[in-house]
C-alpha atoms as a PDB file:
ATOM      1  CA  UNK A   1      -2.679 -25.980  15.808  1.00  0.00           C
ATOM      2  CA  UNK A   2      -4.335 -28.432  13.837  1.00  0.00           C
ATOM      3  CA  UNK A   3      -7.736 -26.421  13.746  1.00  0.00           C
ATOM      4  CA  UNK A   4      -5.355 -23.032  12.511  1.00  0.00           C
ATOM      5  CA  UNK A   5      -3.743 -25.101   9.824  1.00  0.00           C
ATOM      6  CA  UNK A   6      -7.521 -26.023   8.473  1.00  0.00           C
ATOM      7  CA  UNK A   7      -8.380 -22.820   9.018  1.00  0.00           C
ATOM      8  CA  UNK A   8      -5.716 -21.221   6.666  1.00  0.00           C
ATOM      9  CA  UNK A   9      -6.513 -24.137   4.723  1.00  0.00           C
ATOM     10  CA  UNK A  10     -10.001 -23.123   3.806  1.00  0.00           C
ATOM     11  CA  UNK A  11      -9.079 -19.925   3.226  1.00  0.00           C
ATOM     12  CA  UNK A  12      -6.231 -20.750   0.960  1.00  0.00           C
ATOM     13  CA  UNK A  13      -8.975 -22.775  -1.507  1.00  0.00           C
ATOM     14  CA  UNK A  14     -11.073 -20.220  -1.651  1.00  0.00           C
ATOM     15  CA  UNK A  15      -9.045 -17.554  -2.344  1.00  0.00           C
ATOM     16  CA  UNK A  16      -7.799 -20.134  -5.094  1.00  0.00           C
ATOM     17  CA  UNK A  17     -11.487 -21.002  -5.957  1.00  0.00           C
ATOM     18  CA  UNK A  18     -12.537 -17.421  -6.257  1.00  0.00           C
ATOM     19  CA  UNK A  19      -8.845 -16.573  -8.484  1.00  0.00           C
ATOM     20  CA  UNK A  20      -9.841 -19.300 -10.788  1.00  0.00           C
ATOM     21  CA  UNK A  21     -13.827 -18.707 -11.034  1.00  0.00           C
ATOM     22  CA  UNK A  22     -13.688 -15.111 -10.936  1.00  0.00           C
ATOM     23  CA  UNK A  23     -14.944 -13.152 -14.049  1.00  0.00           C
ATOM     24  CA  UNK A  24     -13.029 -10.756 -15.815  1.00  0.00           C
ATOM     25  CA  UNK A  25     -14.567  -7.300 -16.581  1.00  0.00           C
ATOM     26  CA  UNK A  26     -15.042  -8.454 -20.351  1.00  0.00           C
ATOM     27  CA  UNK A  27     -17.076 -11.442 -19.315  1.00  0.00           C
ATOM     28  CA  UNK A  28     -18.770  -8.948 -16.330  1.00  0.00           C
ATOM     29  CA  UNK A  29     -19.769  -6.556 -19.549  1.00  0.00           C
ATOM     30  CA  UNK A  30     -20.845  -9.751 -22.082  1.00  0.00           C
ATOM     31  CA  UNK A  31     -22.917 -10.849 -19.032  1.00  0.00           C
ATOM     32  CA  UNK A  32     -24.638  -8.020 -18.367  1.00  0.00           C
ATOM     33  CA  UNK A  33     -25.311  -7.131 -22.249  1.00  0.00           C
ATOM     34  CA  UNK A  34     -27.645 -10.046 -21.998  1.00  0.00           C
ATOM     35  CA  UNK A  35     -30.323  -8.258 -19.930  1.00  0.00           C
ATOM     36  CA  UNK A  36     -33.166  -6.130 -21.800  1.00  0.00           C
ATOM     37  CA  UNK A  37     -32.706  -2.200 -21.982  1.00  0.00           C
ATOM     38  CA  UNK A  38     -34.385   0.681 -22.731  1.00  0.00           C
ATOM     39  CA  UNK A  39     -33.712   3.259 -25.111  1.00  0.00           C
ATOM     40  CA  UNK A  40     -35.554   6.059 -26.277  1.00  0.00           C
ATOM     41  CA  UNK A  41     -39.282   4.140 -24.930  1.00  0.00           C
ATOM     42  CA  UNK A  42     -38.107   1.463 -27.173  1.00  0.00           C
ATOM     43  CA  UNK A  43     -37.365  -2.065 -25.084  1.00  0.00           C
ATOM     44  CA  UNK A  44     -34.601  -4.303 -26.674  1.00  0.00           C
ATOM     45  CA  UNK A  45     -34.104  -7.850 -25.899  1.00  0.00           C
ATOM     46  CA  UNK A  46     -30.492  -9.128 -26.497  1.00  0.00           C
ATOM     47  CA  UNK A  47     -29.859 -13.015 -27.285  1.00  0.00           C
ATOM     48  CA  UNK A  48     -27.576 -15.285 -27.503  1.00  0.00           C
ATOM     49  CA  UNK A  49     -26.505 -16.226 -31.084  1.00  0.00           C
ATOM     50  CA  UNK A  50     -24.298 -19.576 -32.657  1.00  0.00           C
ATOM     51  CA  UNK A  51     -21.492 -19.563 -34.423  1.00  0.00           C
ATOM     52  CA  UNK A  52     -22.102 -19.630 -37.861  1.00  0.00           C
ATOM     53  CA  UNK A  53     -25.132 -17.406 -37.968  1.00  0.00           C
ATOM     54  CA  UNK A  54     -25.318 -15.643 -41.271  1.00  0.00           C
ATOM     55  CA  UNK A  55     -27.063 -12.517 -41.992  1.00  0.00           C
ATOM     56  CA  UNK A  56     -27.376  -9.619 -44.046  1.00  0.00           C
ATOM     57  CA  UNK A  57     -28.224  -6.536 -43.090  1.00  0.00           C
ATOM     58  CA  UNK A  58     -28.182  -2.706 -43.432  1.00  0.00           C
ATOM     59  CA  UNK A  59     -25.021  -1.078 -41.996  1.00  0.00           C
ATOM     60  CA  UNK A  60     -24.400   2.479 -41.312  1.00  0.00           C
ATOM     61  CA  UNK A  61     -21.352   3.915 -39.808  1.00  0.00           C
ATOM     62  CA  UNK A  62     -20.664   6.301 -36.621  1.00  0.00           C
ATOM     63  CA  UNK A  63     -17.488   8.540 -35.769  1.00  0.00           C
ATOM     64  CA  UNK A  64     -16.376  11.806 -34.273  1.00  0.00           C
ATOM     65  CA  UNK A  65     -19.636  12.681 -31.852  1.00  0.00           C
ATOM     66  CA  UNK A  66     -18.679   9.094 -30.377  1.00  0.00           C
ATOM     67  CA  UNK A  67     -14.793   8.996 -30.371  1.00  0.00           C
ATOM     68  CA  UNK A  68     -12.935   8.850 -26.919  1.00  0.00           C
ATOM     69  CA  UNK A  69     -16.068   8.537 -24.875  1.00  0.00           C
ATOM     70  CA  UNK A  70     -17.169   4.608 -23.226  1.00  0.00           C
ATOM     71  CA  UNK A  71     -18.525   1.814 -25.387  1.00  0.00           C
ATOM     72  CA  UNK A  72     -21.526  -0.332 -23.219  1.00  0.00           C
ATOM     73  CA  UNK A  73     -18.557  -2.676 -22.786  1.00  0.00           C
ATOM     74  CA  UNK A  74     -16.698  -0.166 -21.090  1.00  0.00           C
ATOM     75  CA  UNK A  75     -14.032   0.105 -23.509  1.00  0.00           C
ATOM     76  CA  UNK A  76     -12.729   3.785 -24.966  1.00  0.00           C
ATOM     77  CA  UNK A  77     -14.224   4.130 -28.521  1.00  0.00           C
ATOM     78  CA  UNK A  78     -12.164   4.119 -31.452  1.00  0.00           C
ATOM     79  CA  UNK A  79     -13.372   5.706 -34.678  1.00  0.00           C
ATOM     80  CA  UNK A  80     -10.347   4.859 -36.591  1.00  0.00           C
ATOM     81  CA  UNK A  81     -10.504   1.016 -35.075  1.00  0.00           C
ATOM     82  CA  UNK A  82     -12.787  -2.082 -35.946  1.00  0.00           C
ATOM     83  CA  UNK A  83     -14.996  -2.417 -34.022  1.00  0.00           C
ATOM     84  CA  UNK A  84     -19.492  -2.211 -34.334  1.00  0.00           C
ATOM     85  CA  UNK A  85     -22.816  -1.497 -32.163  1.00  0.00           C
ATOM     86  CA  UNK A  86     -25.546  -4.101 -32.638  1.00  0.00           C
ATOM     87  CA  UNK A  87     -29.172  -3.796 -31.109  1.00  0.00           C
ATOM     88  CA  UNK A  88     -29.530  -7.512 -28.978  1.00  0.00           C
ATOM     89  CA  UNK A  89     -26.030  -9.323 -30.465  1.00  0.00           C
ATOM     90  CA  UNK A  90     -24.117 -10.709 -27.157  1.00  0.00           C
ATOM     91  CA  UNK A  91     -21.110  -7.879 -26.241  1.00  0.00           C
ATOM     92  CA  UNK A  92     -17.983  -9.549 -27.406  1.00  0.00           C
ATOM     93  CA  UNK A  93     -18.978 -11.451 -30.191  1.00  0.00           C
ATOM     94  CA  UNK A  94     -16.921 -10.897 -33.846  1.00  0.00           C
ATOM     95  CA  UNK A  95     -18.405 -10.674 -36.610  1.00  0.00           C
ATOM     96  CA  UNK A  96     -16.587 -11.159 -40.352  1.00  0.00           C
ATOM     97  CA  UNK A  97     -18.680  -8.377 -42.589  1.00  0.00           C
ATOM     98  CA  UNK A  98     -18.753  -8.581 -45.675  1.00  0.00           C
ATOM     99  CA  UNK A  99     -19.136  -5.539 -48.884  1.00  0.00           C
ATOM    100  CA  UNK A 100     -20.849  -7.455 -51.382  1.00  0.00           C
ATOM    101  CA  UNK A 101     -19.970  -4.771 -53.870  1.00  0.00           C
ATOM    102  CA  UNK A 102     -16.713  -5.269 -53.547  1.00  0.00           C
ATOM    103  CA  UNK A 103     -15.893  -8.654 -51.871  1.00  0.00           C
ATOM    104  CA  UNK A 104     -13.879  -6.786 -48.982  1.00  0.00           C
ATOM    105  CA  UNK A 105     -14.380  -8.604 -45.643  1.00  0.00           C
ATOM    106  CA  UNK A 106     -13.372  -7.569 -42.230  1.00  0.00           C
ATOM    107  CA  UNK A 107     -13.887  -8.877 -38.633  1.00  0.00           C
ATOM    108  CA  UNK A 108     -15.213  -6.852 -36.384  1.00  0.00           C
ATOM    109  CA  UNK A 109     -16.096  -6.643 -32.377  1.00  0.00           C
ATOM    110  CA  UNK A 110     -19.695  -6.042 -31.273  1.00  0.00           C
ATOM    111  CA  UNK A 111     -18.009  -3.488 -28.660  1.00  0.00           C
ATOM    112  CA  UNK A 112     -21.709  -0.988 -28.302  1.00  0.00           C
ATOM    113  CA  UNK A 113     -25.151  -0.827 -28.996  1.00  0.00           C
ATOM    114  CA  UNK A 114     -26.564   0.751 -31.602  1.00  0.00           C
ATOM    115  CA  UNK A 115     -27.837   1.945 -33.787  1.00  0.00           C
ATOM    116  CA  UNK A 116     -31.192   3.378 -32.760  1.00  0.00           C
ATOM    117  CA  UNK A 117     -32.747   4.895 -35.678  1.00  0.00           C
ATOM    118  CA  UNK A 118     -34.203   3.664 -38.698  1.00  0.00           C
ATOM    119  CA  UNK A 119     -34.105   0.642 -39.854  1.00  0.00           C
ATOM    120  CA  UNK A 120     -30.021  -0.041 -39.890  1.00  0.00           C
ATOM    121  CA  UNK A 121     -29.268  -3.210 -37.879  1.00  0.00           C
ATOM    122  CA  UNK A 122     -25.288  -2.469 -37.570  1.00  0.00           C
ATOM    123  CA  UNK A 123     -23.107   0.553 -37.075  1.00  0.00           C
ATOM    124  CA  UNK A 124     -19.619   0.057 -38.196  1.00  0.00           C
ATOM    125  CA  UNK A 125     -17.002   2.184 -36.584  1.00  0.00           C
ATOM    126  CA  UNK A 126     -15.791   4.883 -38.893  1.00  0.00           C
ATOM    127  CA  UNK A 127     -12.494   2.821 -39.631  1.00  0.00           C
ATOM    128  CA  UNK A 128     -13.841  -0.109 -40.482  1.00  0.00           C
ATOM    129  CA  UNK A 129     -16.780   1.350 -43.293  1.00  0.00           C
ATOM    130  CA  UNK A 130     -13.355   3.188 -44.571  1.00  0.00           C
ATOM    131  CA  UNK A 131     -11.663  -0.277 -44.577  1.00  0.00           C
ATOM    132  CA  UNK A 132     -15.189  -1.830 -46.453  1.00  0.00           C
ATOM    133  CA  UNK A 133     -15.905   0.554 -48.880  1.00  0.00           C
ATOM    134  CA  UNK A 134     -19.175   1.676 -47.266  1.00  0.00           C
ATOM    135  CA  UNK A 135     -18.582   5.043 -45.387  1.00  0.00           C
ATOM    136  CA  UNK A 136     -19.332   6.872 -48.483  1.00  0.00           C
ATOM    137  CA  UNK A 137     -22.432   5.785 -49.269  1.00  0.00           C
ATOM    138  CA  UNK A 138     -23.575   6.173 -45.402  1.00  0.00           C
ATOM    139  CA  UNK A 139     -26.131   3.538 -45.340  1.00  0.00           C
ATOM    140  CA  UNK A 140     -25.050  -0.201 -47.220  1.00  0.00           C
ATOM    141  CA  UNK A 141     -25.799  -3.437 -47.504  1.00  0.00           C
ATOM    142  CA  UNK A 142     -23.507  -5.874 -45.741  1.00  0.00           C
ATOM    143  CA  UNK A 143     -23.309  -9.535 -45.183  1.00  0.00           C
ATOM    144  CA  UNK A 144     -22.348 -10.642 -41.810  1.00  0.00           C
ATOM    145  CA  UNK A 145     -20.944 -14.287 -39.958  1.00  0.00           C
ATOM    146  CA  UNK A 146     -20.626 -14.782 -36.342  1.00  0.00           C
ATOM    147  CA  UNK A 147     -17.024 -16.255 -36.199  1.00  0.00           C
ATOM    148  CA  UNK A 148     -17.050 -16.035 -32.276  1.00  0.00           C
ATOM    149  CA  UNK A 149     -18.873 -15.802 -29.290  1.00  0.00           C
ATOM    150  CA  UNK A 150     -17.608 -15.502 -25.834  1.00  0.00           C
ATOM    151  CA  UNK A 151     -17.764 -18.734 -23.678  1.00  0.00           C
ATOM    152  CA  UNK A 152     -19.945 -16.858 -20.843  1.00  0.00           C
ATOM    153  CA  UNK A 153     -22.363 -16.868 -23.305  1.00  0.00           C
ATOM    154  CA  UNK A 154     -23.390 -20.555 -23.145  1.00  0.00           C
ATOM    155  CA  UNK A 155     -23.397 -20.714 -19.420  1.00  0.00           C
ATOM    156  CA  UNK A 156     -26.289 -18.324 -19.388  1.00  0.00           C
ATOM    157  CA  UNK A 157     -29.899 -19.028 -19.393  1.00  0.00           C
ATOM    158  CA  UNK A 158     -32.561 -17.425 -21.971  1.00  0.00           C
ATOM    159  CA  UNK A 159     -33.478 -14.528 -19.589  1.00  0.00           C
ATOM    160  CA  UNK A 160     -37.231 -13.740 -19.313  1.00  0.00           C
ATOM    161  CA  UNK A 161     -38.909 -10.862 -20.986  1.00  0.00           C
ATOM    162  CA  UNK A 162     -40.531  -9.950 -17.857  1.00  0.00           C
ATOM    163  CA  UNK A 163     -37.562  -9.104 -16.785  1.00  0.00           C
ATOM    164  CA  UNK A 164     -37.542  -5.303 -15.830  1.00  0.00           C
ATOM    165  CA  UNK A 165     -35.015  -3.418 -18.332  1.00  0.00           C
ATOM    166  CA  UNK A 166     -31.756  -2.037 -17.453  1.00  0.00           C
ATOM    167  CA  UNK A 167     -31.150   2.072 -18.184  1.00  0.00           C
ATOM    168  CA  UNK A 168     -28.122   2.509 -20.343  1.00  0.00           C
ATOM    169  CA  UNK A 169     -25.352   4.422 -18.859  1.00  0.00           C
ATOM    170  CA  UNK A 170     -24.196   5.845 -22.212  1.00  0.00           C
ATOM    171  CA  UNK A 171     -25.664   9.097 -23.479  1.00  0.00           C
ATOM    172  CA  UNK A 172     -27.506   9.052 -26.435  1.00  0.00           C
ATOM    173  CA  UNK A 173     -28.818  12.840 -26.303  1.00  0.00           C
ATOM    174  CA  UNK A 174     -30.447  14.765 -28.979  1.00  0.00           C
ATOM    175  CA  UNK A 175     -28.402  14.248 -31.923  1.00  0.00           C
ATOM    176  CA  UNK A 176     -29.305  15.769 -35.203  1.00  0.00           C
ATOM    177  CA  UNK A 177     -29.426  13.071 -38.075  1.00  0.00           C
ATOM    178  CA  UNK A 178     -29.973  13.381 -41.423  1.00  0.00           C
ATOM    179  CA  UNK A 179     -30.424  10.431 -44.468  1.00  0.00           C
ATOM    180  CA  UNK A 180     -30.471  12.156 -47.705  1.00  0.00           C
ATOM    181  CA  UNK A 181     -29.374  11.378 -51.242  1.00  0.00           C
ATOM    182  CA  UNK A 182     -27.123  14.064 -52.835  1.00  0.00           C
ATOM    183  CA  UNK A 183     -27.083  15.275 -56.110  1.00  0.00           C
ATOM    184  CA  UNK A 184     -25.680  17.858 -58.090  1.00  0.00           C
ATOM    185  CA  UNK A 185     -29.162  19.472 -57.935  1.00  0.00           C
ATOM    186  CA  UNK A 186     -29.882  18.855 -53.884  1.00  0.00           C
ATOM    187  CA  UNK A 187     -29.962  22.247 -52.809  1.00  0.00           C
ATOM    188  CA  UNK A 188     -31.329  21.068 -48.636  1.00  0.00           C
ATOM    189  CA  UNK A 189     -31.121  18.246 -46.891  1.00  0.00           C
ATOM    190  CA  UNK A 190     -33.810  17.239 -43.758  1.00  0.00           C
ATOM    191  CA  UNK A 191     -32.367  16.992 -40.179  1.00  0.00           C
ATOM    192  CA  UNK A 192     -34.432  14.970 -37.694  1.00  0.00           C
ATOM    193  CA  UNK A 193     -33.706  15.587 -33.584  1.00  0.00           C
ATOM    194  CA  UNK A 194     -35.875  13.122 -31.857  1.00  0.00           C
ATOM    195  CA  UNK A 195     -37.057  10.487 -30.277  1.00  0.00           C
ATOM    196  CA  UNK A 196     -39.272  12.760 -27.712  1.00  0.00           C
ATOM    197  CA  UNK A 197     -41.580  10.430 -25.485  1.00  0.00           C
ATOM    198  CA  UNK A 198     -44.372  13.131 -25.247  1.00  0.00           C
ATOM    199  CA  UNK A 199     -45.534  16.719 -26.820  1.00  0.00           C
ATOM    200  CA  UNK A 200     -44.348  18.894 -24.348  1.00  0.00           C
ATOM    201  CA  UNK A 201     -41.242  17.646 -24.396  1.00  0.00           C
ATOM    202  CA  UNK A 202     -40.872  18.384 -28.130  1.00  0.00           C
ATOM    203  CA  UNK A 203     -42.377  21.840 -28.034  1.00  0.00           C
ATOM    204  CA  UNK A 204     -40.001  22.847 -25.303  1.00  0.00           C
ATOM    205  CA  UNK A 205     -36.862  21.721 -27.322  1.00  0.00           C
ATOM    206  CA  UNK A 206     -38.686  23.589 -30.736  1.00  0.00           C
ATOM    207  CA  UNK A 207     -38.848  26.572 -29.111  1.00  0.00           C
ATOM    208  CA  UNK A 208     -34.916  26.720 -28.137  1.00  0.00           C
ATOM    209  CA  UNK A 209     -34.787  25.587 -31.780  1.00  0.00           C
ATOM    210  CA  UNK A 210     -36.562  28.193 -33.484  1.00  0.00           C
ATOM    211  CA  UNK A 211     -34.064  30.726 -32.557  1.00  0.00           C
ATOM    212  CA  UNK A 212     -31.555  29.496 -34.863  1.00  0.00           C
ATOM    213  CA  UNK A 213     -33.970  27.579 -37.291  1.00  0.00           C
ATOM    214  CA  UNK A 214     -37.408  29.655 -37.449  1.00  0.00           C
ATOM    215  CA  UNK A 215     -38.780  26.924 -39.624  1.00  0.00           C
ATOM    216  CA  UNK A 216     -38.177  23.840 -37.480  1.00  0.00           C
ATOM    217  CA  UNK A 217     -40.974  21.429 -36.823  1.00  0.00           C
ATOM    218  CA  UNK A 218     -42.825  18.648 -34.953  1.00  0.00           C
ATOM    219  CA  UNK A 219     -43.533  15.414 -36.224  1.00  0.00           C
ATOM    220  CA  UNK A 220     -45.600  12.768 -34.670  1.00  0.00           C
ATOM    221  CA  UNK A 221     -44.874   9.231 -35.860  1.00  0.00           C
ATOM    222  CA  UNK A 222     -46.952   6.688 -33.285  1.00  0.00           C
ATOM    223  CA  UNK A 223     -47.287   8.239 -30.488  1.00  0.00           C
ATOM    224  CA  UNK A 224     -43.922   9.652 -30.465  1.00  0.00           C
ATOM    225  CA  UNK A 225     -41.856  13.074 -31.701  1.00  0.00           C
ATOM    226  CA  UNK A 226     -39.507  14.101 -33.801  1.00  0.00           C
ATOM    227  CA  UNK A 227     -37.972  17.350 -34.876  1.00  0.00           C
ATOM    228  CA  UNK A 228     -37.331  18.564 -38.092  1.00  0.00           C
ATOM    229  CA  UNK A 229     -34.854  21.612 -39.840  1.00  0.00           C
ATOM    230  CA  UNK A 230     -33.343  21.971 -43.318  1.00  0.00           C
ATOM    231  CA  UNK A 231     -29.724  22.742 -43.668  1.00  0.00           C
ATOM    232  CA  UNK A 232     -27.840  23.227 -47.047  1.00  0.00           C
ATOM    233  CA  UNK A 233     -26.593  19.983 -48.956  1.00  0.00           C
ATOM    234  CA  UNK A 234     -23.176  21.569 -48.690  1.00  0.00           C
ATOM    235  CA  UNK A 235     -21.585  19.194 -46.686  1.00  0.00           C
ATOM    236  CA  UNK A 236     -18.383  21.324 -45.573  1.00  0.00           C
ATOM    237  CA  UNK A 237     -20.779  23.954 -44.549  1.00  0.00           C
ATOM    238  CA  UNK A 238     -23.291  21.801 -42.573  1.00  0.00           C
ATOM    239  CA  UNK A 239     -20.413  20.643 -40.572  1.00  0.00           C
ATOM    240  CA  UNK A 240     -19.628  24.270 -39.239  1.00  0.00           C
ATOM    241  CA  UNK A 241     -23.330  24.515 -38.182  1.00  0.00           C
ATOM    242  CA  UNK A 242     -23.337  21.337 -36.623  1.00  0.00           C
ATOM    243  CA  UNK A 243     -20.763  21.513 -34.952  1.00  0.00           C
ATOM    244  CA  UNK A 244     -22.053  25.375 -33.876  1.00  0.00           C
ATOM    245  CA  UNK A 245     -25.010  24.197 -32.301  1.00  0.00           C
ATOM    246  CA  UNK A 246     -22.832  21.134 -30.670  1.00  0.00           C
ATOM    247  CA  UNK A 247     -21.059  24.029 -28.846  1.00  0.00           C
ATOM    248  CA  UNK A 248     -23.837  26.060 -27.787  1.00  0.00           C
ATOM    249  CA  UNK A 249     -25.568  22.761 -26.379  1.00  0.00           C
ATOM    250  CA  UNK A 250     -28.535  22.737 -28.273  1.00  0.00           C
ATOM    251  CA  UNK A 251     -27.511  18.958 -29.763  1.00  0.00           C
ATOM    252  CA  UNK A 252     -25.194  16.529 -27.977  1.00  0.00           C
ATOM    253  CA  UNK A 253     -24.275  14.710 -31.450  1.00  0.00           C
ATOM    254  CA  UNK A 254     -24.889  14.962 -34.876  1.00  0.00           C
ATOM    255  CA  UNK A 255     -24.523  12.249 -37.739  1.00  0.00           C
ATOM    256  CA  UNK A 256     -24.839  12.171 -41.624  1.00  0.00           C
ATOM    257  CA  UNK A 257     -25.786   9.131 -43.565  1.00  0.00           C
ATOM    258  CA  UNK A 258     -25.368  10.630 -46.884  1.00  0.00           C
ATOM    259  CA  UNK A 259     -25.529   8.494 -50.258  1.00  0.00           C
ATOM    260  CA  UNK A 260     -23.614  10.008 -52.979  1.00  0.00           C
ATOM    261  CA  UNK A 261     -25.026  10.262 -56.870  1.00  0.00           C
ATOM    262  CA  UNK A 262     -22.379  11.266 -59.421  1.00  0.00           C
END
């Protein structure tokens, strides 16, 4: 009797033990976001970051392609809600952004990761550029502070950089992307489909291409490949193509990051 009541003792703290220690799926997700990935051949190393941490930085904004579907935390994307994708940035941690232009400041949760092109550091969601003044312009300048970051965070070691990288489980497809300044005069704008790791690859996607955009090309930029088409500057009436080709399968996104001249 004795030995069954230590028995169900033992048990009893650690079931307690493993209640109180156990991690929730937010902390399983900000744990995990620590680890180096892959995307497109390019290897990202996340960090850990202090409140406080002041920064700014080019921000560009993502929507429709990305609404409904999972976030790297796990969490249903929002277009309409606050929320932002940052390269290496701990999962979880809020940011306050700020427009300079404007003053208009916002805090926002590094719920993804993103963005992979260019040289933009942030991607607001849709709702909060709206909310900032900055989904307009496409691309802006933004100021950023890190007004939290989740506790997990400081139980964690620096992780190595030998370390072998983690494959996302998020899609990032062939998207069709284009950064252009309109003006009254801007009669085409350049779309870029890319990153291809080698040649072949891109020929065999050009060729699918050509049958809806004859004069589509290959770019090499270090080793790597890009495609290239012209649509109109017309923005209604890219849209409808876009969103064409979206249907048909030839892209699995599409994005402009259009700055406006009056």
């Amino acid at each position: 009797m004795i030995y069954t009541t230590k028995i169900k003792g033992i048990i009893l703290f650690l079931l307690i033990h493993s209640t109180l220690f156990a991690l929730s799926s937010e902390d399983k997700a900000t744990k995990r976001s620590l680890y180096p990935y892959t995307v497109k051949g390019i290897t990202y190393y996340p960090h850990k970051v202090a409140v406080g941490t002041e920064k700014e930085v080019l921000a560009s904004w993502y929507g429709e392609y990305f609404h409904g579907r999972k976030t790297a935390m796990g969490n249903i994307y929002d277009m309409h809600g606050y929320s932002a994708a940052h390269k290496t940035l701990p999962l979880g941690t809020i940011l306050l952004v700020t427009n300079p232009k404007n003053g208009k400041s916002l805090k926002v949760k590094v719920d993804d990761r993103g963005p992979f092109w260019n040289n933009r550091e942030l991607d607001l969601s849709m709702g909060a550029a709206e909310y900032l003044g900055t989904k307009r312009a496409g691309v802006a300048k933004v100021k950023y502070r890190v007004v939290f970051v989740p506790k997990i965070v400081d139980t964690l070691k620096p992780l190595s950089k030998d370390i072998t990288p983690l494959t996302p489980t998020y899609n990032v497809g062939y998207s069709a992307i284009s950064y252009s300044t309109i003006e009254s005069s801007t009669k085409k704008s350049l779309f870029e489909i890319g990153t291809f790791l080698n040649k072949e690859e891109a020929k065999s996607y050009l060729q699918k291409l050509h049958k809806h955009f004859s004069k589509a090309y290959i770019r090499e930029d270090r080793g790597k490949y890009k495609v290239y088409f012209y649509l109109s500057s017309n923005e209604k009436s890219v849209l409808k193509r876009l969103k064409k080709l979206k249907q048909i399968g030839l892209i699995t996104g599409y994005a402009l990051f259009w700055s406006y001249e009056e």
